[in-house]
PDB file of N, CA and C in Angstrom:
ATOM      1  N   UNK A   1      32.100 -13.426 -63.061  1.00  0.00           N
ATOM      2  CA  UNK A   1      31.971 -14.218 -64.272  1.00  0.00           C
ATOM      3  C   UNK A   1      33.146 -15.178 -64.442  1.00  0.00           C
ATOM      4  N   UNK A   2      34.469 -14.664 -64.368  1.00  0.00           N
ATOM      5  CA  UNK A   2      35.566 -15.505 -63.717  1.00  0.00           C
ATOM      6  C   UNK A   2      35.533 -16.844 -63.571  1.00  0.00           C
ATOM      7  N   UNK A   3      34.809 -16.931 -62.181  1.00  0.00           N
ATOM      8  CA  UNK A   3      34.766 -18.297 -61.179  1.00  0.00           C
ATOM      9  C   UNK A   3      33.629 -19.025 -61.975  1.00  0.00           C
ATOM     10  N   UNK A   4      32.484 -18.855 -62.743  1.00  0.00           N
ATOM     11  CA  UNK A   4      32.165 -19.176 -63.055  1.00  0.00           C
ATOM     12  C   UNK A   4      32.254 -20.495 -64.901  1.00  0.00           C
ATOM     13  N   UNK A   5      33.570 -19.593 -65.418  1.00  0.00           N
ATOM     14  CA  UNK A   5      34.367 -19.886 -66.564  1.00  0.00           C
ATOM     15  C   UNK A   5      35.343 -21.536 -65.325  1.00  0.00           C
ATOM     16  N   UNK A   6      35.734 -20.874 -64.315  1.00  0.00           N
ATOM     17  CA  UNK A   6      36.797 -21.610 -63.871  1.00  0.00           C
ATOM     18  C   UNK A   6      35.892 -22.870 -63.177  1.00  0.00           C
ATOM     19  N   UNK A   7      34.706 -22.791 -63.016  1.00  0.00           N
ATOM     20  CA  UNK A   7      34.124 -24.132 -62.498  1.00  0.00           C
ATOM     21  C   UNK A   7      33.158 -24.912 -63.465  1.00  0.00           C
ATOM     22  N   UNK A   8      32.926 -24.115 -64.915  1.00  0.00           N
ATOM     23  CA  UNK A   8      32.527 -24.824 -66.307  1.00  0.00           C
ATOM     24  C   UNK A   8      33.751 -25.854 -66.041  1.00  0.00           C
ATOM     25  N   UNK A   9      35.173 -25.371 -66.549  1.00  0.00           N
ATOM     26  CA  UNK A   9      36.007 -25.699 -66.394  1.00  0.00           C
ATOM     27  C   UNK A   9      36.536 -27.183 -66.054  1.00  0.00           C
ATOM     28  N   UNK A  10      36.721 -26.557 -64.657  1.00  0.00           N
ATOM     29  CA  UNK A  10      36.594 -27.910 -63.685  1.00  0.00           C
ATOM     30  C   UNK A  10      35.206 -29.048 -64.038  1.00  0.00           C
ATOM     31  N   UNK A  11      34.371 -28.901 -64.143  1.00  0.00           N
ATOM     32  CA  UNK A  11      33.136 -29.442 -64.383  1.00  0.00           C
ATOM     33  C   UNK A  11      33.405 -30.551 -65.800  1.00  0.00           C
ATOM     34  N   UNK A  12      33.731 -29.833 -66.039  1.00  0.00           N
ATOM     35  CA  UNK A  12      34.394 -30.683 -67.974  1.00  0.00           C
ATOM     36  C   UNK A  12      35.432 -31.586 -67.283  1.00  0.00           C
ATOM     37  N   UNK A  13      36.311 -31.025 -67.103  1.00  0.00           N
ATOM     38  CA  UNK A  13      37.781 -31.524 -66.499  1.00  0.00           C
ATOM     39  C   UNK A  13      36.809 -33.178 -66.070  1.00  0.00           C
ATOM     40  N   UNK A  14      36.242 -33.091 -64.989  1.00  0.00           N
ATOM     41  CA  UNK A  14      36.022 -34.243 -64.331  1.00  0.00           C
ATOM     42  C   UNK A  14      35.091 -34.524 -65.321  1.00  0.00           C
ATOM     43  N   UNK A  15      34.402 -34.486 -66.067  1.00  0.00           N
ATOM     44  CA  UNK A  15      33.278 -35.361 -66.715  1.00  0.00           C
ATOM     45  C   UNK A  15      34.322 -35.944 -67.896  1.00  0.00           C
ATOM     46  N   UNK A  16      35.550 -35.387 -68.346  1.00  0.00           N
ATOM     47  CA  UNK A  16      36.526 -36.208 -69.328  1.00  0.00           C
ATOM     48  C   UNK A  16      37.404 -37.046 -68.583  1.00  0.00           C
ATOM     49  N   UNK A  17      37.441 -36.913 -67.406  1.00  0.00           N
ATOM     50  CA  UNK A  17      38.266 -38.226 -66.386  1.00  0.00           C
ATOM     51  C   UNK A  17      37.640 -39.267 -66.391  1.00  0.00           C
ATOM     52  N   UNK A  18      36.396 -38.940 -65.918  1.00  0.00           N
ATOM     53  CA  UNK A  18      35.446 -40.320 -66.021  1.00  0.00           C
ATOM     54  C   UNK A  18      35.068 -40.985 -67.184  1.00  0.00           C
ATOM     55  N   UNK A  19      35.179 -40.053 -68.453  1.00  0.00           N
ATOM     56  CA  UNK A  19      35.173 -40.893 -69.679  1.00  0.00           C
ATOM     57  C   UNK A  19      36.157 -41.413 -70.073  1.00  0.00           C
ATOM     58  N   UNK A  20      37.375 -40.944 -70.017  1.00  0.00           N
ATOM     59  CA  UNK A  20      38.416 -41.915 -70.230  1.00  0.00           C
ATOM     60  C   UNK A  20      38.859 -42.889 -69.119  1.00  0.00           C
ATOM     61  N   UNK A  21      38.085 -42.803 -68.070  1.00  0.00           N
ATOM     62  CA  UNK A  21      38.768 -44.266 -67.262  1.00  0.00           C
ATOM     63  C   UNK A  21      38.114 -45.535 -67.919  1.00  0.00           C
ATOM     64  N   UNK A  22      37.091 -44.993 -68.021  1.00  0.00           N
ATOM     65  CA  UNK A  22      36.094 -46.068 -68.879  1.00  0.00           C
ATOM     66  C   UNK A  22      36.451 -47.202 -70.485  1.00  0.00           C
ATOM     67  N   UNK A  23      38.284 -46.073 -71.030  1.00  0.00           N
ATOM     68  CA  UNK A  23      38.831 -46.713 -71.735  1.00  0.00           C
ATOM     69  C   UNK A  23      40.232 -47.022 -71.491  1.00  0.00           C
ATOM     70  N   UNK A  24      39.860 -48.684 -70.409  1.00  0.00           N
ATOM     71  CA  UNK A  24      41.269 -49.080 -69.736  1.00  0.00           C
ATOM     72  C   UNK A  24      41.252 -49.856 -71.093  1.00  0.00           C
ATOM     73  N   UNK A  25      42.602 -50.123 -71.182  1.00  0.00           N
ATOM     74  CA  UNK A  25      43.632 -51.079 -72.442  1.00  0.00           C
ATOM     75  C   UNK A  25      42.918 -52.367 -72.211  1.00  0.00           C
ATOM     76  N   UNK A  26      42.531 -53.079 -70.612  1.00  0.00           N
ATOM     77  CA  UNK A  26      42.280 -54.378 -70.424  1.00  0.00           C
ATOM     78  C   UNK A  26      40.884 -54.313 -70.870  1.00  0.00           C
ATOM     79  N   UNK A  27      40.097 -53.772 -71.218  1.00  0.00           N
ATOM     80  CA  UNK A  27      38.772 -53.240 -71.549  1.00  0.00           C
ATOM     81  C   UNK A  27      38.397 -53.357 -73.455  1.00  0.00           C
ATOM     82  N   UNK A  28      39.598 -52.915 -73.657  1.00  0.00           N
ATOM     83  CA  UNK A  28      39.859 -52.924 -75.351  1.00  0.00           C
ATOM     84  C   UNK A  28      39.322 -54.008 -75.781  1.00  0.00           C
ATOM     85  N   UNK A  29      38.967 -54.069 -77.103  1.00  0.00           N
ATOM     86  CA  UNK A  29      38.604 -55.482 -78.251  1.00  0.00           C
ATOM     87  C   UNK A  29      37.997 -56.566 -77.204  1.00  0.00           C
ATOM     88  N   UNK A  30      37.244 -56.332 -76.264  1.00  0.00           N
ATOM     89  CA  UNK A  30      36.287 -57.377 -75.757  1.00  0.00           C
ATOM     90  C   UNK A  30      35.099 -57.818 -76.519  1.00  0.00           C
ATOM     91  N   UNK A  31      34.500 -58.677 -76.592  1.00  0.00           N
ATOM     92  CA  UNK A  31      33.399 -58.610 -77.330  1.00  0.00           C
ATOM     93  C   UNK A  31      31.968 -57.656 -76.497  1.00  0.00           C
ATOM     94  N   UNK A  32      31.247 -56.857 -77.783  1.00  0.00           N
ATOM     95  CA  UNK A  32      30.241 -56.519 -76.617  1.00  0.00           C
ATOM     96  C   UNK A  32      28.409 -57.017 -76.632  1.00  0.00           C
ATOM     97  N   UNK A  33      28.618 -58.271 -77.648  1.00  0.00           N
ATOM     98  CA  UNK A  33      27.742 -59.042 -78.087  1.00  0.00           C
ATOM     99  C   UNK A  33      27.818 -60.663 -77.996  1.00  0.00           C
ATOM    100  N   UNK A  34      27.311 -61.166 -77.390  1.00  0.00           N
ATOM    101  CA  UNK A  34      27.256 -62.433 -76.731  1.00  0.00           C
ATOM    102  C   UNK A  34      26.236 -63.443 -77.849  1.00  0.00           C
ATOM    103  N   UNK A  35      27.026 -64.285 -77.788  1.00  0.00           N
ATOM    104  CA  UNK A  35      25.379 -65.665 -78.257  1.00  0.00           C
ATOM    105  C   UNK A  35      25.832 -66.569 -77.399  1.00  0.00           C
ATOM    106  N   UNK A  36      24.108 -66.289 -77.219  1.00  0.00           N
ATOM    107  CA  UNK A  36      23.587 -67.184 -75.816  1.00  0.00           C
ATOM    108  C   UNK A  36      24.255 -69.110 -75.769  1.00  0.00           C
ATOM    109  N   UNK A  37      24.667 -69.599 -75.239  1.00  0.00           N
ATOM    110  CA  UNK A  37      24.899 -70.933 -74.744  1.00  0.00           C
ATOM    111  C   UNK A  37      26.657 -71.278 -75.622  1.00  0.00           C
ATOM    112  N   UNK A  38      27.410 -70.205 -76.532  1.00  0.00           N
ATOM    113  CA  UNK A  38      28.463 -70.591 -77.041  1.00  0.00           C
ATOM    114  C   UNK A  38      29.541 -69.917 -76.314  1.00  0.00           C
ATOM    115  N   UNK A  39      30.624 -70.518 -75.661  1.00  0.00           N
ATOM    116  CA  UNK A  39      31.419 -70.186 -75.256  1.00  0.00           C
ATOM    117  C   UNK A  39      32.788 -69.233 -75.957  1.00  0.00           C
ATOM    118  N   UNK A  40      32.955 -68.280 -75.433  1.00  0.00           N
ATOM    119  CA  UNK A  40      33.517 -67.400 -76.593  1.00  0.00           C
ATOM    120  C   UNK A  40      35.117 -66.874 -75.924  1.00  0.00           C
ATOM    121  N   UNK A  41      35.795 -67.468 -74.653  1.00  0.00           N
ATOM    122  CA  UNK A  41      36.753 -67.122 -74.301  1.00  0.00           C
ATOM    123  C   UNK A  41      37.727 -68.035 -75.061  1.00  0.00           C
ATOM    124  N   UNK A  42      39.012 -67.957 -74.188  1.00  0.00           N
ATOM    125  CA  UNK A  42      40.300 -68.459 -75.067  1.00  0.00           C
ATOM    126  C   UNK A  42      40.294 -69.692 -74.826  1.00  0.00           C
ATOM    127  N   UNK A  43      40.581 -71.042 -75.448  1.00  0.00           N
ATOM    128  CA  UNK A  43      40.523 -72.337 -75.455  1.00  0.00           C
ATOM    129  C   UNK A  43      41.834 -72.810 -73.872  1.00  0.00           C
ATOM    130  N   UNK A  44      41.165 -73.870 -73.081  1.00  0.00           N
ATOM    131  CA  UNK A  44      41.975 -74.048 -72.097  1.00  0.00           C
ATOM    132  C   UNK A  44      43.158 -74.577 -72.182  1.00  0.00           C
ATOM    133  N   UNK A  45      44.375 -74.195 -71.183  1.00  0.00           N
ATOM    134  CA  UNK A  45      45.860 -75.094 -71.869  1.00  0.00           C
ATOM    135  C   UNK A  45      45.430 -76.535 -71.929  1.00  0.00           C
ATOM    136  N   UNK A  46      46.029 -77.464 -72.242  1.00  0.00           N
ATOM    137  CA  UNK A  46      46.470 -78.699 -72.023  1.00  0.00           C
ATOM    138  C   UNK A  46      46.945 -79.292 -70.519  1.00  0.00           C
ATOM    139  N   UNK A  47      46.658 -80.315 -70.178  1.00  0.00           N
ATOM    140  CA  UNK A  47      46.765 -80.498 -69.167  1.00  0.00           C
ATOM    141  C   UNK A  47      48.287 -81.453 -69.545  1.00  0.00           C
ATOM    142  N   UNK A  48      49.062 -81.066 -68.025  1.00  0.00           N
ATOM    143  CA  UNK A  48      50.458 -82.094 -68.309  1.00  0.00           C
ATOM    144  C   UNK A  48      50.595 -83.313 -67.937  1.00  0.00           C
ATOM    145  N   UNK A  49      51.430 -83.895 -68.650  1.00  0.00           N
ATOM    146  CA  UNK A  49      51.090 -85.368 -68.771  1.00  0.00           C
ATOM    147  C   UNK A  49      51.250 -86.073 -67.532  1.00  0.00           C
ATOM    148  N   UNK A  50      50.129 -87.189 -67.565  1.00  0.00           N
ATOM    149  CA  UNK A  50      50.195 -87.785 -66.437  1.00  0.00           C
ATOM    150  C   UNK A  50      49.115 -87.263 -65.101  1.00  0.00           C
ATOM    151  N   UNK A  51      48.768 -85.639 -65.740  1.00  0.00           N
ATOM    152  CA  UNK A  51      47.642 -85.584 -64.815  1.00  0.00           C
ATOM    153  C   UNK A  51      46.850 -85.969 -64.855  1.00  0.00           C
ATOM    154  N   UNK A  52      45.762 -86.433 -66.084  1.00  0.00           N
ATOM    155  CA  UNK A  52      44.853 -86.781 -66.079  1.00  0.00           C
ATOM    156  C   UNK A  52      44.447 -87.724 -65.297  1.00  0.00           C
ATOM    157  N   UNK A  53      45.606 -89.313 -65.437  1.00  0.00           N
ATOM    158  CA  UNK A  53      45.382 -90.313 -65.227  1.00  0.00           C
ATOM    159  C   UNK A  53      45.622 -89.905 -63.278  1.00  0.00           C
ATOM    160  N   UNK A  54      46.679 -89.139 -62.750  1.00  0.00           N
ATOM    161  CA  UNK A  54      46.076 -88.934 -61.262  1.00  0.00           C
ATOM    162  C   UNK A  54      44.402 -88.533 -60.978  1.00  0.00           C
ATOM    163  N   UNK A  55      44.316 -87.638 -61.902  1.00  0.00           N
ATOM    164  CA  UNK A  55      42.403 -87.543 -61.927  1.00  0.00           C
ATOM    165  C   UNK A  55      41.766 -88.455 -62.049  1.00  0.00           C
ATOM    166  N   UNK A  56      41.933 -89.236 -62.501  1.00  0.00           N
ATOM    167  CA  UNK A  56      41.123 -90.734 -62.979  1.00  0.00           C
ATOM    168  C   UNK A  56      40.777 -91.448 -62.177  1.00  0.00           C
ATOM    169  N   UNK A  57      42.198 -91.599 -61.311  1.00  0.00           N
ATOM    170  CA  UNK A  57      42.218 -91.905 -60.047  1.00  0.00           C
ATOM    171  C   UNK A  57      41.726 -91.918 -59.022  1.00  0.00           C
ATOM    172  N   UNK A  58      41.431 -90.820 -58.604  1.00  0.00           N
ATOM    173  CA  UNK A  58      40.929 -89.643 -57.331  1.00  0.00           C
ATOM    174  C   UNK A  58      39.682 -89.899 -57.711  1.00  0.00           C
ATOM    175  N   UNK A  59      38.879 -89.923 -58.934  1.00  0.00           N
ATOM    176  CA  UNK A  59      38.033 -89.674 -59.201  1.00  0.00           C
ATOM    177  C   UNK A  59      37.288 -91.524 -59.029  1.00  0.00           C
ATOM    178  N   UNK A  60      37.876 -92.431 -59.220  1.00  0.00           N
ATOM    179  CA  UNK A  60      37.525 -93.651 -59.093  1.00  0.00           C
ATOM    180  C   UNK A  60      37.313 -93.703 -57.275  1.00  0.00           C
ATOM    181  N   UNK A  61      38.025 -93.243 -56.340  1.00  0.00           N
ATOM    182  CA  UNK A  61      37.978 -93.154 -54.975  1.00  0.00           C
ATOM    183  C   UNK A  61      36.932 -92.385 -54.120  1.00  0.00           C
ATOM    184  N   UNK A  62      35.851 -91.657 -55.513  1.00  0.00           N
ATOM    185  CA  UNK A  62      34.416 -90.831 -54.886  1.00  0.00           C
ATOM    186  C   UNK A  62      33.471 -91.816 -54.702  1.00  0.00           C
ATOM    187  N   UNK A  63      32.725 -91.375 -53.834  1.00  0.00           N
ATOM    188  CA  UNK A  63      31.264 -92.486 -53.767  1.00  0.00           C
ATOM    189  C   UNK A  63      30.306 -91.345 -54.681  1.00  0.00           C
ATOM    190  N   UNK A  64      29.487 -91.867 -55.286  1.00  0.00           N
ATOM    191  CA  UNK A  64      28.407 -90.826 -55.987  1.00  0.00           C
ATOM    192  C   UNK A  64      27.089 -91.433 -55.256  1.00  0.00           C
ATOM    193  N   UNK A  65      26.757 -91.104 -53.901  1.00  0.00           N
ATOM    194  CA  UNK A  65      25.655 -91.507 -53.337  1.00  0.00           C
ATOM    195  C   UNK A  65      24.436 -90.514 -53.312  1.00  0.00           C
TER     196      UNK A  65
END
C-alpha cells in the first residue's frame, strides 16, 4: 500500500510541474482575447534621423515592374 501512496505522490508531483511551467512571468498580463484586424502590440520606436530620407532613397532606385 506504501508504493502505492508514494507513486499517487509522484503522479501529483509531476502533474503540478506541468501546471506551473505553464505560468512563466513572460506569459503574464498577455492579452487572451484578440479583435480581429486591430493591432494590439506596443507602438514602434521612432526611426533616427536621417533614416528615413536614406529609405527614400533606396527606395526611388527600385524598378516596380
Amino acid at each position: 500500500m506504501n508504493s502505492g501512496y508514494r507513486r499517487l505522490a509522484a503522479v501529483a508531483g509531476l502533474v503540478a510541474l506541468v501546471a506551473l511551467a505553464g505560468c512563466r512571468e513572460d506569459e503574464q498580463d498577455r492579452p487572451l482575447s484578440y479583435d480581429k484586424g486591430v493591432y494590439q502590440g506596443k507602438a514602434d520606436d521612432a526611426l533616427p534621423e536621417g533614416t528615413s530620407d536614406v529609405l527614400r532613397q533606396r527606395a526611388q532606385h527600385q524598378s516596380y515592374n
